[in-house]
Protein backbone atom coordinates (compact mmCIF):
# COMPACT_ATOMS: atom_id res chain seq x y z
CA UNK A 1 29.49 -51.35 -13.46
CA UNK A 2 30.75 -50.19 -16.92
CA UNK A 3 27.88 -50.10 -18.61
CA UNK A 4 26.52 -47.45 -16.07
CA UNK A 5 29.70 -45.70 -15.83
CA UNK A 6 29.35 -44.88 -19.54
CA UNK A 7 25.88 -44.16 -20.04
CA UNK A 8 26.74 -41.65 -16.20
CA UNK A 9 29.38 -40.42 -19.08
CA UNK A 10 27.28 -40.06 -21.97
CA UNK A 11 24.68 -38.02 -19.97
CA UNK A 12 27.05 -36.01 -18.31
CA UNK A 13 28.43 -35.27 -22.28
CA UNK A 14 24.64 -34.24 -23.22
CA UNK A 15 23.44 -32.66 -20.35
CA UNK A 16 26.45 -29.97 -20.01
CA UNK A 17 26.13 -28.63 -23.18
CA UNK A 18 22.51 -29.01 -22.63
CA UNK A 19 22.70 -26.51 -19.36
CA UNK A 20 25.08 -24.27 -20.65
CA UNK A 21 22.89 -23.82 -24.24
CA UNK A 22 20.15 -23.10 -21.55
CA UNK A 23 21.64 -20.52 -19.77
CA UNK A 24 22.65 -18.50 -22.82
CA UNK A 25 19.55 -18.66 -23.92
CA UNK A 26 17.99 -17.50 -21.03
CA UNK A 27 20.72 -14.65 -20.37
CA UNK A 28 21.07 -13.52 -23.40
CA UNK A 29 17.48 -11.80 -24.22
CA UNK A 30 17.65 -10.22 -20.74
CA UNK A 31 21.31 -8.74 -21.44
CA UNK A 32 19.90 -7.45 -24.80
CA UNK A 33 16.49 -5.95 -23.10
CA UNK A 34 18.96 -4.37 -20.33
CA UNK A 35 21.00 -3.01 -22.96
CA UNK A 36 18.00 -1.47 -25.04
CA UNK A 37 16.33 0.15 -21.75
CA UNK A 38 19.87 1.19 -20.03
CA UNK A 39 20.81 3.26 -23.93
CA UNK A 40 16.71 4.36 -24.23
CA UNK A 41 16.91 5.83 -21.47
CA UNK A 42 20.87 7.39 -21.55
CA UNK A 43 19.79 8.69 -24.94
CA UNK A 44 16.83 10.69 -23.39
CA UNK A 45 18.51 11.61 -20.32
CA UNK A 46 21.60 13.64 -22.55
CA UNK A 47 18.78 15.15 -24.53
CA UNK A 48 17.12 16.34 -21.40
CA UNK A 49 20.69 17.69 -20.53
CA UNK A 50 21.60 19.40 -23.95
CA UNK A 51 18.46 21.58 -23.79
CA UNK A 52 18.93 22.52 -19.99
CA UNK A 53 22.94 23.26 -20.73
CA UNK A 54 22.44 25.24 -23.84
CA UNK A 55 18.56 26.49 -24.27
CA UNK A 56 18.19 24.81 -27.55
CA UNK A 57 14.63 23.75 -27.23
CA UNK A 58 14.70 22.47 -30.96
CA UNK A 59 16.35 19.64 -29.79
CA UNK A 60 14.70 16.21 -30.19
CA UNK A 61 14.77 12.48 -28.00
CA UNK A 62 15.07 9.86 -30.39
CA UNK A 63 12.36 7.68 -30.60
CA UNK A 64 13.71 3.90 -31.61
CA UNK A 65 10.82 1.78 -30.12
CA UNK A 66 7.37 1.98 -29.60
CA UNK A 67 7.42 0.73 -25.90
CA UNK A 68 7.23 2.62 -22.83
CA UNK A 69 10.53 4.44 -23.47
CA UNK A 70 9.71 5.60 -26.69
CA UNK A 71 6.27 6.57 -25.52
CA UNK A 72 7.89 8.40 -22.81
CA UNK A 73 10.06 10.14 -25.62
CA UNK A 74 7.46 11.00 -27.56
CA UNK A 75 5.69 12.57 -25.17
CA UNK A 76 8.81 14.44 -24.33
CA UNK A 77 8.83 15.59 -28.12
CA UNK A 78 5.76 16.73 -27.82
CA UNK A 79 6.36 19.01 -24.41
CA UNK A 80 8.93 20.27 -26.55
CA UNK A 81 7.05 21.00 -29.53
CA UNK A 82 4.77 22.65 -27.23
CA UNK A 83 7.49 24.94 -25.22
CA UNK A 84 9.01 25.91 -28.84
CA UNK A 85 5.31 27.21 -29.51
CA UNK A 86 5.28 28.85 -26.60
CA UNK A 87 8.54 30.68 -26.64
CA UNK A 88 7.49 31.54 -30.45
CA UNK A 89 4.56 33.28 -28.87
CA UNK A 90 6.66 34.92 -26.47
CA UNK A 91 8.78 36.19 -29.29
CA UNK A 92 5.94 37.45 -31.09
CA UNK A 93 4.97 39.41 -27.81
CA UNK A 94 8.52 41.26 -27.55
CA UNK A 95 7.74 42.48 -31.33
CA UNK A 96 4.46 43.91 -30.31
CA UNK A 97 6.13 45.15 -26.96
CA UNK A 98 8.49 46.55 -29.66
CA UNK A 99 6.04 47.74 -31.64
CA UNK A 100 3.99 49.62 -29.20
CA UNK A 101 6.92 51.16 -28.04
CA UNK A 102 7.91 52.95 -31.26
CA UNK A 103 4.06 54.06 -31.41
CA UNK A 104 4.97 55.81 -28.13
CA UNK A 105 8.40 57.37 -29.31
CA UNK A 106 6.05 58.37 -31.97
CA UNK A 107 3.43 60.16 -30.17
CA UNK A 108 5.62 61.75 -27.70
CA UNK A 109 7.46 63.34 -31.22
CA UNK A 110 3.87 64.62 -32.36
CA UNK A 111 3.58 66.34 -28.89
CA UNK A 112 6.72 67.74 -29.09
CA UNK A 113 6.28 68.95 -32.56
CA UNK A 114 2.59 70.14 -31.23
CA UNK A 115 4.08 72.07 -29.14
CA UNK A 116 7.20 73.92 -30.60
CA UNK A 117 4.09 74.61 -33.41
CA UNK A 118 2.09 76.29 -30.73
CA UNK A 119 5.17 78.65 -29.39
CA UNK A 120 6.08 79.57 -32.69
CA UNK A 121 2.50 80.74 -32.94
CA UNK A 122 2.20 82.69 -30.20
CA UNK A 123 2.13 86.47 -32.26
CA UNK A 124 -1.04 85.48 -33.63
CA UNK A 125 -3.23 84.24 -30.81
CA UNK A 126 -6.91 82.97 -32.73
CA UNK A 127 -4.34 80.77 -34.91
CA UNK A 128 -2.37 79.82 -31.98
CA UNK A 129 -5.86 78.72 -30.57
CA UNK A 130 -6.64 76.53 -33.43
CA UNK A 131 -3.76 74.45 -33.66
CA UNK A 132 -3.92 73.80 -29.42
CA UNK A 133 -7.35 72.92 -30.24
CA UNK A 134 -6.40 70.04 -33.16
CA UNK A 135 -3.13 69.39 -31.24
CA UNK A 136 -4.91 68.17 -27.60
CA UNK A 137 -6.81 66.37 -30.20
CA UNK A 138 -4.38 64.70 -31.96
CA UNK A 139 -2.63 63.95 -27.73
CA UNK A 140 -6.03 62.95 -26.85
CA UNK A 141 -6.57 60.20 -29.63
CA UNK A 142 -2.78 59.10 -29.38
CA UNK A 143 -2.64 58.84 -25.86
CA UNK A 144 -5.37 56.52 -25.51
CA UNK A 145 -3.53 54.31 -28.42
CA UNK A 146 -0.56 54.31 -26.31
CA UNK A 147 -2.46 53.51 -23.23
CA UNK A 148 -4.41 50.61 -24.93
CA UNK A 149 -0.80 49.62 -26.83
CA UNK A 150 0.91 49.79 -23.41
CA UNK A 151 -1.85 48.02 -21.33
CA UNK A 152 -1.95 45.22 -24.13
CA UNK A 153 2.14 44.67 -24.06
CA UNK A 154 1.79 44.11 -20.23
CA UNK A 155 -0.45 41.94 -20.27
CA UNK A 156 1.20 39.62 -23.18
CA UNK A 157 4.61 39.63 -20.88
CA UNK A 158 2.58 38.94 -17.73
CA UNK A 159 1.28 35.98 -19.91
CA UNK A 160 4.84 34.89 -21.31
CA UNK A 161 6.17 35.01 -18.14
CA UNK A 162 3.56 32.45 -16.61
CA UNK A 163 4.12 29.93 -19.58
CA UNK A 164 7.99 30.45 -19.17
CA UNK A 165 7.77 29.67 -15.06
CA UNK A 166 5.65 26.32 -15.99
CA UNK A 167 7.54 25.28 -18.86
CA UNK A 168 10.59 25.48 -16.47
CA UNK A 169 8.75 23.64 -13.92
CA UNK A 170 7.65 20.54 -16.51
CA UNK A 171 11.54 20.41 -17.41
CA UNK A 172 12.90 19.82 -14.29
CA UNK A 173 9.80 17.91 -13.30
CA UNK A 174 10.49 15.22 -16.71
CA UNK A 175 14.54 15.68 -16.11
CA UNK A 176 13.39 14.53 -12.28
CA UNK A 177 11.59 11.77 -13.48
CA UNK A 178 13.95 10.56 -15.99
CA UNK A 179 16.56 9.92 -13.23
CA UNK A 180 14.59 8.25 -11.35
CA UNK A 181 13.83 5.92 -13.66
CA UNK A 182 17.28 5.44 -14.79
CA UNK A 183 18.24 4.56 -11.18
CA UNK A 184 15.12 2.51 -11.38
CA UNK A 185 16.27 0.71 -13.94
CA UNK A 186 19.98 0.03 -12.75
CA UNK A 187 18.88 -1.55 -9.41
CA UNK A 188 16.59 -4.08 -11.41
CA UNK A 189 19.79 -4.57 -13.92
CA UNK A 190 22.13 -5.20 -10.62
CA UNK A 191 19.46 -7.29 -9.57
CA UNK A 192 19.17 -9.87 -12.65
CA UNK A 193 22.75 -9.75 -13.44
């Protein structure tokens, strides 16, 4: 009888601490893991927010492991990288929008200094002649710069315009994903707590 009672007594003293050493242990990593996924993923989900609230396309996920969420931010980094490229080139294209245009305020000055020259010449007419003749020329050579310069600025915002429309679209399309794995990820946290 009391011999059994105290080795019942001396296992029950063992094998408590025992169990509850066993639990931490086994709760603990998973709490940490949660924790690391749960702030991985809030930490590219505000990102993904800052550049949709204010534009600011410079802005970066940060990349703390190399597991899927990092790769996941990292490849976000990249899209970015990519987008910032692209909106550089779309910059570039306003200047030479910007450019052609002034070529055309230019050439429509020429005609219009063209042709006050030609009615000031009008008293002598073999002159008058002359200077229509190297004017139209002058109209002639600019207008088909301005045509070229104006055919090649529609064409880069026709161009801008389709990389701005699929940019937008691989946003949303990463901001969509990114929420659903967040959710994702909460069920399976709710599920193992």
């Amino acid at each position: 009888g009391q011999a059994y009672e105290a080795t019942a007594e001396r296992t029950r003293a063992v094998s408590v601490p025992a169990i509850v050493v066993g639990a931490l242990t086994n709760a603990v990593p998973g709490l940490v893991k949660r924790r690391g996924i749960v702030g991985g993923l809030a930490a590219v989900q505000g990102t993904v927010m800052r550049i949709e609230s204010t534009l600011d396309f410079s802005l970066r996920v940060p990349v703390r492991a190399q597991d899927e969420l990092g790769q996941m931010a990292a490849a976000l980094n990249s899209l970015l990288e990519r987008l910032q490229a692209s909106l550089r080139t779309i910059a570039q294209s306003a200047v030479n929008v910007e450019a052609a245009s002034a070529t055309l305020t230019e050439s429509a000055a020429q005609v219009a200094r063209a042709s006050q020259a030609q009615s000031a010449s009008a008293a002598d007419m073999a002159a008058s002649v002359e200077e229509l003749t190297v004017s139209i020329g002058e109209v002639g050579t600019q207008a088909g710069e301005t045509r070229q310069a104006t055919l090649a600025a529609g064409q880069l915002a026709q161009s801008g315009q389709a990389v701005v429309e699929q940019t937008v679209a691989d946003i949303r399309s990463i901001a969509q994903a990114v929420e659903d794995a967040s959710a994702r990820i909460r069920v399976l946290g709710d599920q193992s707590a």
